[in-house]
Protein backbone atom coordinates (compact mmCIF):
# COMPACT_ATOMS: atom_id res chain seq x y z
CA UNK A 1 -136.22 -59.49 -43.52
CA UNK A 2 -138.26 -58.46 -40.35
CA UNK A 3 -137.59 -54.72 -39.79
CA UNK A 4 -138.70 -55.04 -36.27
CA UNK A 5 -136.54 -57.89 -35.29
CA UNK A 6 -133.36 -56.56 -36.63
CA UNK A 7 -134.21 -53.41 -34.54
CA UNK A 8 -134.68 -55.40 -31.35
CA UNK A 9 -131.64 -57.34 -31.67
CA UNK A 10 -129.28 -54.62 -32.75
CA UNK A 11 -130.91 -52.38 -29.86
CA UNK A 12 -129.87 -54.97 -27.06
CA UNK A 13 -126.49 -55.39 -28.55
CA UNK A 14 -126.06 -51.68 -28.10
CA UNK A 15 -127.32 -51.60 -24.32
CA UNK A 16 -125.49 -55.09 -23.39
CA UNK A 17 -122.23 -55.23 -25.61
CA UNK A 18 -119.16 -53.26 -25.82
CA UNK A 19 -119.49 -51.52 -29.42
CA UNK A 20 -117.45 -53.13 -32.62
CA UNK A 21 -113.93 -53.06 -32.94
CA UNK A 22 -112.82 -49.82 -34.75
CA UNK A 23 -111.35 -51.89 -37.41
CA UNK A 24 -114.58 -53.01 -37.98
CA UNK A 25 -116.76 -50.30 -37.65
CA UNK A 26 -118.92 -48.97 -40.21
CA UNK A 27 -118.19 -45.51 -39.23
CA UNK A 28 -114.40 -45.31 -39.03
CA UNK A 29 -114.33 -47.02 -42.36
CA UNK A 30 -116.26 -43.53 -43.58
CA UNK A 31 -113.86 -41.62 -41.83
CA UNK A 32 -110.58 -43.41 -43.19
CA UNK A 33 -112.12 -43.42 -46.77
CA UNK A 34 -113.36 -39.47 -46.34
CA UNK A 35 -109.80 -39.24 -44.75
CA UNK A 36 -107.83 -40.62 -47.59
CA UNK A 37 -109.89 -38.29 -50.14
CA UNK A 38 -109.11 -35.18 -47.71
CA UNK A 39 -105.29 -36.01 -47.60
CA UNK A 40 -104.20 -36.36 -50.73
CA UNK A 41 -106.05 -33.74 -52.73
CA UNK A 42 -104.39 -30.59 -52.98
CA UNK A 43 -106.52 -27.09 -52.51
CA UNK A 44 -106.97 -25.08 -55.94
CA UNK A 45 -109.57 -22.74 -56.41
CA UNK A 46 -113.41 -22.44 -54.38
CA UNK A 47 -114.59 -23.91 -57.57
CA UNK A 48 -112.89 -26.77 -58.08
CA UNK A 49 -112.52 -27.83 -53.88
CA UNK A 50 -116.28 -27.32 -53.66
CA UNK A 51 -116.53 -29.94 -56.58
CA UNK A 52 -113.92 -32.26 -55.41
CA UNK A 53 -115.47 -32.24 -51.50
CA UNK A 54 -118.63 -32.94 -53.41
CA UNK A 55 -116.75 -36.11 -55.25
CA UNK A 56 -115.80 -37.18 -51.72
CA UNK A 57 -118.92 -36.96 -50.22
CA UNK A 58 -120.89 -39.07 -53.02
CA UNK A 59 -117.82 -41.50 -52.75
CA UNK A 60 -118.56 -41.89 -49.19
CA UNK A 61 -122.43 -41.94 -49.41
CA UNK A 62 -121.97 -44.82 -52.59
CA UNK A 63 -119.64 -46.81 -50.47
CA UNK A 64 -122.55 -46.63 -47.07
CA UNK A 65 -125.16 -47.27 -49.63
CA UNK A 66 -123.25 -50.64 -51.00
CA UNK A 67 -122.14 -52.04 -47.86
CA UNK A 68 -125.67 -51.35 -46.48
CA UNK A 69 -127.85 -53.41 -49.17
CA UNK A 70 -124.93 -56.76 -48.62
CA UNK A 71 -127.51 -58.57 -46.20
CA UNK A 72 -129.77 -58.72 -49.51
CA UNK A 73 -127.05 -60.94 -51.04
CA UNK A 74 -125.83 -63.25 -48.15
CA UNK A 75 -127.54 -66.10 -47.16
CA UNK A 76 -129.71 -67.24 -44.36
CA UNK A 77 -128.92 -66.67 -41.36
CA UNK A 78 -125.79 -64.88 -41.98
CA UNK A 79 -128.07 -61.96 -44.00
CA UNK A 80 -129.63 -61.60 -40.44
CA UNK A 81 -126.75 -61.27 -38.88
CA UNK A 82 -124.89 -58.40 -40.71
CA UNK A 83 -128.21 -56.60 -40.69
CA UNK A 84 -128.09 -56.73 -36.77
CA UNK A 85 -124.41 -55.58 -37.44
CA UNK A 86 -124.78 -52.60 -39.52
CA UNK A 87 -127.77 -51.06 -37.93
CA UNK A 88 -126.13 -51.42 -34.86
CA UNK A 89 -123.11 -49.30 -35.99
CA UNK A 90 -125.30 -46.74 -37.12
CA UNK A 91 -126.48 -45.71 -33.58
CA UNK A 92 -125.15 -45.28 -30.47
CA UNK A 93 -126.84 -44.88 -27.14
CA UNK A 94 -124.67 -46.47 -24.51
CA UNK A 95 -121.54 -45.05 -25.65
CA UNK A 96 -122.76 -41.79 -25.39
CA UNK A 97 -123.98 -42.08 -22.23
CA UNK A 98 -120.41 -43.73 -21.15
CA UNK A 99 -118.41 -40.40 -23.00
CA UNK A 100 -120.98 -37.81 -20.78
CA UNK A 101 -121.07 -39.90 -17.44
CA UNK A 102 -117.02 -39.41 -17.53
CA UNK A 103 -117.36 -35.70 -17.50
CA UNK A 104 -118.85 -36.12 -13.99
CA UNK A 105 -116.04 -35.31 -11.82
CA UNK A 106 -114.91 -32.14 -9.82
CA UNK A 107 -111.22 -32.54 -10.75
CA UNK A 108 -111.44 -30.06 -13.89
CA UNK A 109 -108.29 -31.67 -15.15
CA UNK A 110 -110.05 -34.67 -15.49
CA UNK A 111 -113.52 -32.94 -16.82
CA UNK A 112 -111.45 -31.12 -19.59
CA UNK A 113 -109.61 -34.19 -20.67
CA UNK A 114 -113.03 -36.06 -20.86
CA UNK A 115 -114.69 -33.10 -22.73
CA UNK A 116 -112.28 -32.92 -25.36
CA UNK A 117 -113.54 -36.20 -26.22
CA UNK A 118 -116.56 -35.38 -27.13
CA UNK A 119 -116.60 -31.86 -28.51
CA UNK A 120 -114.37 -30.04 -31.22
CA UNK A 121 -114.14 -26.64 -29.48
CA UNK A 122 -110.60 -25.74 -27.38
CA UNK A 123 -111.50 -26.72 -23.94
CA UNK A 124 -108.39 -25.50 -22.68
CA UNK A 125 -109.40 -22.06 -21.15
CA UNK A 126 -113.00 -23.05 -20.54
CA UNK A 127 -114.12 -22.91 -16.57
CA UNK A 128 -116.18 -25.71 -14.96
CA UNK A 129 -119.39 -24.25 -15.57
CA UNK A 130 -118.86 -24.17 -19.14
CA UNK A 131 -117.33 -27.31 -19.07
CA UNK A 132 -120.32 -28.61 -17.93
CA UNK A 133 -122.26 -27.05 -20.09
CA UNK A 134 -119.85 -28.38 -23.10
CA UNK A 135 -120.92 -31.50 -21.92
CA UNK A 136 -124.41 -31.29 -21.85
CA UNK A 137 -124.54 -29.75 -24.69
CA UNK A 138 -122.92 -32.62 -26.77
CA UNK A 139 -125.23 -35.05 -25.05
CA UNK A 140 -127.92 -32.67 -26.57
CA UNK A 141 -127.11 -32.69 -29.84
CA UNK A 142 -126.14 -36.39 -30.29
CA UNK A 143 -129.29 -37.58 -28.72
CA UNK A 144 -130.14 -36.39 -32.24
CA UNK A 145 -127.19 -37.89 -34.63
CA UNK A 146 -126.31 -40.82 -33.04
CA UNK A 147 -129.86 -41.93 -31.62
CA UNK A 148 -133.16 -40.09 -33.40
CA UNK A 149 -131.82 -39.74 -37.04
CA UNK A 150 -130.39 -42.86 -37.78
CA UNK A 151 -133.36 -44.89 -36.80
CA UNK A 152 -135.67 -42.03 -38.33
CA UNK A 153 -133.94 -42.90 -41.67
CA UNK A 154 -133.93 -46.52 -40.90
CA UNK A 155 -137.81 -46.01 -40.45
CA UNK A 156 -138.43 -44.83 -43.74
CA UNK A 157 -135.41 -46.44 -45.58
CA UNK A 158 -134.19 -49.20 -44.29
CA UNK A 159 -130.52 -49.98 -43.83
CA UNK A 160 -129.50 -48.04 -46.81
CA UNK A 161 -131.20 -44.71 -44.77
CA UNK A 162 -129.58 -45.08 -41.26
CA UNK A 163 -125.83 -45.98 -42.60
CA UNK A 164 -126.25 -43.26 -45.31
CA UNK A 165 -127.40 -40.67 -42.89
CA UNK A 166 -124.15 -41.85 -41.05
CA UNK A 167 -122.19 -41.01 -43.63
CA UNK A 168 -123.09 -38.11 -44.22
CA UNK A 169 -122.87 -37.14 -40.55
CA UNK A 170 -119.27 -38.58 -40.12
CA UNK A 171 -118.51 -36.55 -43.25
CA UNK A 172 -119.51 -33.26 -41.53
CA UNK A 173 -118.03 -34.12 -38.43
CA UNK A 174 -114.73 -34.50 -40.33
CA UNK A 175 -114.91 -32.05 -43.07
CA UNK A 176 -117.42 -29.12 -42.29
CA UNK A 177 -115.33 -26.48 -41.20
CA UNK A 178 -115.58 -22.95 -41.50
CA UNK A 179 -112.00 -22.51 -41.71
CA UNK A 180 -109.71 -22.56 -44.42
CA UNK A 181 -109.04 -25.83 -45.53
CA UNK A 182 -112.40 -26.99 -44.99
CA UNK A 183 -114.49 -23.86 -45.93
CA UNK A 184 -115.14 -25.11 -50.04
CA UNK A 185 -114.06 -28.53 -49.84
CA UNK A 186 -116.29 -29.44 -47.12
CA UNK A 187 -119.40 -27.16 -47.79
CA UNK A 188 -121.25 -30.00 -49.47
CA UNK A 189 -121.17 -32.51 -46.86
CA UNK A 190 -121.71 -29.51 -43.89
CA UNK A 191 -124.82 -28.53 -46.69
CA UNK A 192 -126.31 -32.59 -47.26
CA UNK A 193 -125.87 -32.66 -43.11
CA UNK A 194 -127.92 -30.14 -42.73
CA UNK A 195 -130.79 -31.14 -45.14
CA UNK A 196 -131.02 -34.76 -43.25
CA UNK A 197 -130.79 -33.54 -39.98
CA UNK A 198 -134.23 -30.81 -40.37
CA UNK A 199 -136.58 -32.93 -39.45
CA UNK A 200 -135.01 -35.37 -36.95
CA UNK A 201 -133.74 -31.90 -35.42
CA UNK A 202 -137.58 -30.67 -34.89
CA UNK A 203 -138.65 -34.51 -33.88
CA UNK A 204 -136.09 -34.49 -30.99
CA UNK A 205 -137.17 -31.10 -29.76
CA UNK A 206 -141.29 -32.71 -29.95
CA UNK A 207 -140.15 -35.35 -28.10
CA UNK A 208 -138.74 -33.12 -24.95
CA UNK A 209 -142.10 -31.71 -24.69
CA UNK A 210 -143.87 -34.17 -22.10
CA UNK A 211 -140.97 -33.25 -20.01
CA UNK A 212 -140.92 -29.11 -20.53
CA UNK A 213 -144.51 -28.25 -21.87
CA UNK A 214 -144.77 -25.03 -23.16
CA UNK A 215 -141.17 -23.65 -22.00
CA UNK A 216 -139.72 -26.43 -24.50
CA UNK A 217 -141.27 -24.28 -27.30
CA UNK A 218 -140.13 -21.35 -25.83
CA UNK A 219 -136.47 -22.29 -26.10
CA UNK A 220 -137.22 -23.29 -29.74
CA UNK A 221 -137.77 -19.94 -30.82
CA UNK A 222 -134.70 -18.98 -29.02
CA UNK A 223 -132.93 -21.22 -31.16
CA UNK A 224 -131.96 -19.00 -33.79
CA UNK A 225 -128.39 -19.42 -34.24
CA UNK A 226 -127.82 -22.33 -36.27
CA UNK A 227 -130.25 -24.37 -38.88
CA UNK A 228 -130.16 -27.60 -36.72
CA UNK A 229 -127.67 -28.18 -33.89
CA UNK A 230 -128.73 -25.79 -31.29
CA UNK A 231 -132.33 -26.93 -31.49
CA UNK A 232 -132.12 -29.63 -29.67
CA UNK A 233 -129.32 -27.76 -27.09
CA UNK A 234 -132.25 -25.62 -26.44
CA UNK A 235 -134.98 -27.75 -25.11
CA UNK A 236 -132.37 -29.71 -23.24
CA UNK A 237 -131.58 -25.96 -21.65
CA UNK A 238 -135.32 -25.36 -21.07
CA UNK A 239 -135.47 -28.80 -19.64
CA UNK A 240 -132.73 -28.70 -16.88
CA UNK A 241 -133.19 -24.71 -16.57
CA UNK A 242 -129.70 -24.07 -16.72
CA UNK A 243 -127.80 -22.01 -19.38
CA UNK A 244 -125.73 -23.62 -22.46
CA UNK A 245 -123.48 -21.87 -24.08
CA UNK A 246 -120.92 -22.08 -26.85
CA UNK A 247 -119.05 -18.64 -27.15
CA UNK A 248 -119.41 -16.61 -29.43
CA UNK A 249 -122.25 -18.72 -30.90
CA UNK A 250 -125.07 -18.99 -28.92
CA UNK A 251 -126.36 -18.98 -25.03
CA UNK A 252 -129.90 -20.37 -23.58
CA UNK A 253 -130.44 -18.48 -20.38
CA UNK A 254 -130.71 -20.30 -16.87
CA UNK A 255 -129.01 -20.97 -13.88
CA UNK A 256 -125.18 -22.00 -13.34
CA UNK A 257 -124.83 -25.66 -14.96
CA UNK A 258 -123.04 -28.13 -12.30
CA UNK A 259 -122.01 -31.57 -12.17
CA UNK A 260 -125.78 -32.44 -10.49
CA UNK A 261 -127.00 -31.16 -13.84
CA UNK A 262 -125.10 -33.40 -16.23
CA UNK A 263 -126.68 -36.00 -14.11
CA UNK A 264 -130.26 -34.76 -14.96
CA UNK A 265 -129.29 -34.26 -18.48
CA UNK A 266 -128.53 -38.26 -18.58
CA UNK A 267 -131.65 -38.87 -16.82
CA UNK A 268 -134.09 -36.38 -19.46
CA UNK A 269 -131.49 -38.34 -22.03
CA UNK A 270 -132.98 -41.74 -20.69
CA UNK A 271 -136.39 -40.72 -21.33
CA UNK A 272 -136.13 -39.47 -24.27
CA UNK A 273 -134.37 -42.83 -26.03
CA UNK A 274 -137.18 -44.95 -24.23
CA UNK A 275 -139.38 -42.29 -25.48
CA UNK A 276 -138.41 -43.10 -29.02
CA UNK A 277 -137.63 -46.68 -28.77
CA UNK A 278 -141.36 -47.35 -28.10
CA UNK A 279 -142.61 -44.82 -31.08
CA UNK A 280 -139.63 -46.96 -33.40
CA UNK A 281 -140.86 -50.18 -32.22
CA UNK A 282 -144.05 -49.37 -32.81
CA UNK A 283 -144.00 -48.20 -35.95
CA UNK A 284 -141.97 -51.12 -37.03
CA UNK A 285 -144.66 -53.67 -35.71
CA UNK A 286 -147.77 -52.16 -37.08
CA UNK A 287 -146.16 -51.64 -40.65
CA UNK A 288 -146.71 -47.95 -41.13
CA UNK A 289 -143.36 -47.00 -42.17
CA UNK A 290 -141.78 -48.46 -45.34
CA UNK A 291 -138.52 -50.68 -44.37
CA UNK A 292 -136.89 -53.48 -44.34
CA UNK A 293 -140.34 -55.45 -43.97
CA UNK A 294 -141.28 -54.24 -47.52
């Protein structure tokens, strides 16, 4: 099938439609089946959650992997079709821009309920500057997982890449917790996360730099805090010279975030997808990258 097509077409789906019903969605079906797993099995021992979260998350990763290679069996044009489909799910750049664009209000009742959306911290006590910098920082870091590493994998692995990497980054989303519950039983998914998200991690902060220069590698070194996450948070900090900070976790000095400044964030955000729509694109026509075209 023609990598490059697929790409196209399941790019202006995500731009001009409304995304797939969540009972059809890719994603929520890795959630429900991670979920079910999480629900019914009982804590024991470090030992034997760390092993059974690991069961879970090779479930999950076997099931993204199946339903990923099913255009290879379906006929034409339908195989076309439910490639389109399932790369689309994978990625998601409207949508994210829709969830930040509604944290752009001055009623903070509003912002708060619109932030808890999108992040997994307690909003509850947070003021509007750190509202707003809740909110640009979750633009930040899923410019990464919902936009640069699923189409890196799907670069270099086709379908099978870009829903697997989503599986593995619903799983983390869901299960990796530092808390009790979650602390063994979840440590393999938070670990796999990690691993797949290096390099797209250092790629998004690269592609920042035509828009902060030499302060965008500044930030990086900042970023010392976590393995991945806050890289990208940083250069979007350098970018928009305003600080970003979770508490208790990390800060990126600046000026007071405001409303004007989720604003810019969407704009750097715009620049960056088109940025790395033309590099995908690219790649995909000339052939470099192994994918579907192979």
């Amino acid at each position: 099938m023609d990598a490059l097509a697929i790409f196209v077409l399941a790019l202006l789906w995500d731009l001009l439609l409304e995304e797939p019903p969540a009972k059809l969605h890719p994603v929520v079906w890795f959630g429900k089946l991670a979920g079910l797993f999480d629900s019914h099995y009982k804590r024991r021992s470090p030992a034997l959650d760390f092993l059974a979260g690991m069961a879970t998350a090779l479930v999950v990763v076997a099931f993204a992997f199946f339903l990923s290679i099913s255009p290879f069996f379906a006929p034409y044009p339908l195989n076309y079709a439910l490639a389109v489909y399932l790369l689309k799910s994978s990625f998601a750049i409207r949508s994210l821009y829709e969830h930040i664009a509604r944290t752009i209000t001055d009623d903070i009742g509003e912002k708060r309920k619109a932030v808890s959306m999108i992040v997994s911290r307690d909003v509850g006590k947070l003021d509007k500057p750190h509202l707003n910098s809740a909110s640009i920082e979750s633009l930040a870091e899923n410019l990464n997982d919902s936009v640069i590493a699923p189409l890196f994998y799907f670069l270099f692995f086709g379908l099978p890449g870009a829903l697997i990497y989503r599986a593995v980054n619903t799983l983390d989303a869901m299960l990796g917790y530092r808390n009790e519950r979650y602390e063994f039983f979840g440590k393999f998914s938070a670990r796999l996360d990690d691993v797949l998200n290096f390099i797209p991690a250092r790629l998004t902060v690269l592609l920042y730099l035509p828009l902060g220069g030499r302060r965008v590698f500044h930030y990086y070194r900042l970023a010392r805090f976590k393995i991945n996450s806050d890289k990208p948070i940083a250069v979007m900090s350098a970018v928009l010279g305003v600080w970003l900070e979770k508490p208790g976790v990390y800060r990126f000095p600046g000026r007071t975030p405001k409303n004007g400044d989720i604003k810019r964030a969407l704009r750097v955000y715009w620049i960056v997808v088109a940025e790395w729509v033309v590099i995908v694109s690219l790649l995909l026509a000339t052939g470099v990258c192994p994918c579907l075209s192979r």
